[in-house]
C-alpha atoms as a PDB file:
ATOM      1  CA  UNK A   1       9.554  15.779  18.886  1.00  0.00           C
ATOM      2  CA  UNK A   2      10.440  12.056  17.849  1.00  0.00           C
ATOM      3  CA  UNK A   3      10.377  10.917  14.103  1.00  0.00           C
ATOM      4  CA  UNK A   4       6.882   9.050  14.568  1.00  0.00           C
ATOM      5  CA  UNK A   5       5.691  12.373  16.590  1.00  0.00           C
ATOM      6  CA  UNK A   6       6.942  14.521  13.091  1.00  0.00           C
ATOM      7  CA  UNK A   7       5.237  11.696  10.494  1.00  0.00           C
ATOM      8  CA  UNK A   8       2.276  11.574  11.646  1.00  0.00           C
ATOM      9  CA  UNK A   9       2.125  14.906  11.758  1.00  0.00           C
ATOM     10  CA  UNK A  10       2.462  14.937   8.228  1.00  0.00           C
ATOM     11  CA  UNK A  11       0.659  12.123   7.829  1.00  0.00           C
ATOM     12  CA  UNK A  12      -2.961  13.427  10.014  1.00  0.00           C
ATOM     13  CA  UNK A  13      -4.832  14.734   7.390  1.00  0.00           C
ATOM     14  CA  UNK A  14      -4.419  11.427   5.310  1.00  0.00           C
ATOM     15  CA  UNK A  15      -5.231   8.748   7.407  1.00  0.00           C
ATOM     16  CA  UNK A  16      -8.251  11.200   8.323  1.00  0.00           C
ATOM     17  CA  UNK A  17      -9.329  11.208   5.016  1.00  0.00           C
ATOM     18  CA  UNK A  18      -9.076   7.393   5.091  1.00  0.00           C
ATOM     19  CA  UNK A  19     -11.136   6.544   8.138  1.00  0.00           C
ATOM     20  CA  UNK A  20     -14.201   8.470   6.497  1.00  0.00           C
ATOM     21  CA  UNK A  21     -14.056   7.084   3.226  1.00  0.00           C
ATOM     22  CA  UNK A  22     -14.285   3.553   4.973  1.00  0.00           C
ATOM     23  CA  UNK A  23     -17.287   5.432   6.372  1.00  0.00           C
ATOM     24  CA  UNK A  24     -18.610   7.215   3.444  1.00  0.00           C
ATOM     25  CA  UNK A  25     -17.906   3.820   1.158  1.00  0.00           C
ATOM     26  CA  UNK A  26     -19.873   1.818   2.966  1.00  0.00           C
ATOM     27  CA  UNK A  27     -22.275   4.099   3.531  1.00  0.00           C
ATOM     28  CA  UNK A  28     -23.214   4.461  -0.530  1.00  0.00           C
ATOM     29  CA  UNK A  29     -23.276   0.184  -0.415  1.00  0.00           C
ATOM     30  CA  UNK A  30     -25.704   0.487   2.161  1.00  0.00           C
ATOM     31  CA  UNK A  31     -27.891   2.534  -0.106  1.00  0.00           C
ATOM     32  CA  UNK A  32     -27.613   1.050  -3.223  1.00  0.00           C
ATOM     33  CA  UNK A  33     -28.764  -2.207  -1.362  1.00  0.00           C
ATOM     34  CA  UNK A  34     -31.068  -1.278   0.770  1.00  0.00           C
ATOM     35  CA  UNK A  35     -34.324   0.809  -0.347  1.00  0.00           C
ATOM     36  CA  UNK A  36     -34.826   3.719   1.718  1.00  0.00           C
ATOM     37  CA  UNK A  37     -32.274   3.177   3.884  1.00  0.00           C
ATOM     38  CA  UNK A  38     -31.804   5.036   6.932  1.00  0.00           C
ATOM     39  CA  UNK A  39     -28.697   6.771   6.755  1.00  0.00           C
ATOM     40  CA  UNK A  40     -28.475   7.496  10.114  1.00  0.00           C
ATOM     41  CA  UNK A  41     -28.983   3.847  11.588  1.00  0.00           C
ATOM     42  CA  UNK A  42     -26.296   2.998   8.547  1.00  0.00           C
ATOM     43  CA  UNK A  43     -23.858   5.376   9.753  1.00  0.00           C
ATOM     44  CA  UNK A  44     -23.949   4.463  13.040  1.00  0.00           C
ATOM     45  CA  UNK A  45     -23.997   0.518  12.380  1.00  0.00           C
ATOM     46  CA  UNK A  46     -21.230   0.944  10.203  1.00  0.00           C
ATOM     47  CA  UNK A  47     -19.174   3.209  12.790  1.00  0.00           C
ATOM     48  CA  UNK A  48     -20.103   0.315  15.733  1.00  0.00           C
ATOM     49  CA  UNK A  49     -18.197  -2.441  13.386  1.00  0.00           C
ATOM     50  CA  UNK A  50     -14.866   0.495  12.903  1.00  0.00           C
ATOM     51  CA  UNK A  51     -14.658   1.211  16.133  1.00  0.00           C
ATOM     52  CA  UNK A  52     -14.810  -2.697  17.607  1.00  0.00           C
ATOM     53  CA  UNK A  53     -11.599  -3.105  14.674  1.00  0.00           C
ATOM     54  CA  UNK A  54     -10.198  -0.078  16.267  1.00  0.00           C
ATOM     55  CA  UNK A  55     -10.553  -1.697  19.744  1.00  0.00           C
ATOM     56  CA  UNK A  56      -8.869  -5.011  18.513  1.00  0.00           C
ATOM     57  CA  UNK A  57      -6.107  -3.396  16.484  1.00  0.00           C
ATOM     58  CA  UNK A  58      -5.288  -1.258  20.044  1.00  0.00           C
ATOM     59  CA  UNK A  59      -5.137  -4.280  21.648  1.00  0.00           C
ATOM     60  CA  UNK A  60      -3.101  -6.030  18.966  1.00  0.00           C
ATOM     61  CA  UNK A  61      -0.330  -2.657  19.552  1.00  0.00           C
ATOM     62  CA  UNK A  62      -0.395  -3.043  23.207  1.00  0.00           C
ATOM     63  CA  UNK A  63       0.914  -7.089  23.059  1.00  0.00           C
ATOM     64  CA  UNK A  64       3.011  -6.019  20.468  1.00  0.00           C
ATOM     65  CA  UNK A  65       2.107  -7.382  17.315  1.00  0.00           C
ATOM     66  CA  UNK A  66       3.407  -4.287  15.487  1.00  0.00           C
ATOM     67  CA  UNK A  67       6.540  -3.991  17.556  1.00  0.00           C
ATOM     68  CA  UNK A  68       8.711  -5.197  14.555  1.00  0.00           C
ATOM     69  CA  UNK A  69       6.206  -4.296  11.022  1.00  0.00           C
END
């Protein structure tokens, strides 16, 4: 098992905890603005916008843009 293979072992749990409070942070904006908000709509607005930053950041790793952080 490599270093980065041990770490984020370790390390799971917390960036886990991370990509839902984006999630659940947003989420409690959405209804303190919005008057009887659909939560699921929310949810799955908010999700669209992670995952299309997840997309660019993969793309971002595979030209190497975090090759020397």
């Amino acid at each position: 098992m490599t270093p980065q293979e041990q770490e984020i072992e370790k390390m799971k749990k917390v960036i886990s905890s991370e990509i839902r409070k984006v999630l659940t942070s947003n989420m409690t904006i959405f209804d303190w603005d919005i008057p009887e908000n659909n939560d699921r709509k929310s949810a799955e607005l908010i999700f669209t916008v992670m995952q299309e930053e997840m997309d660019i950041l993969k793309q971002e790793i595979e030209i190497g843009k975090f090759d020397q952080y």
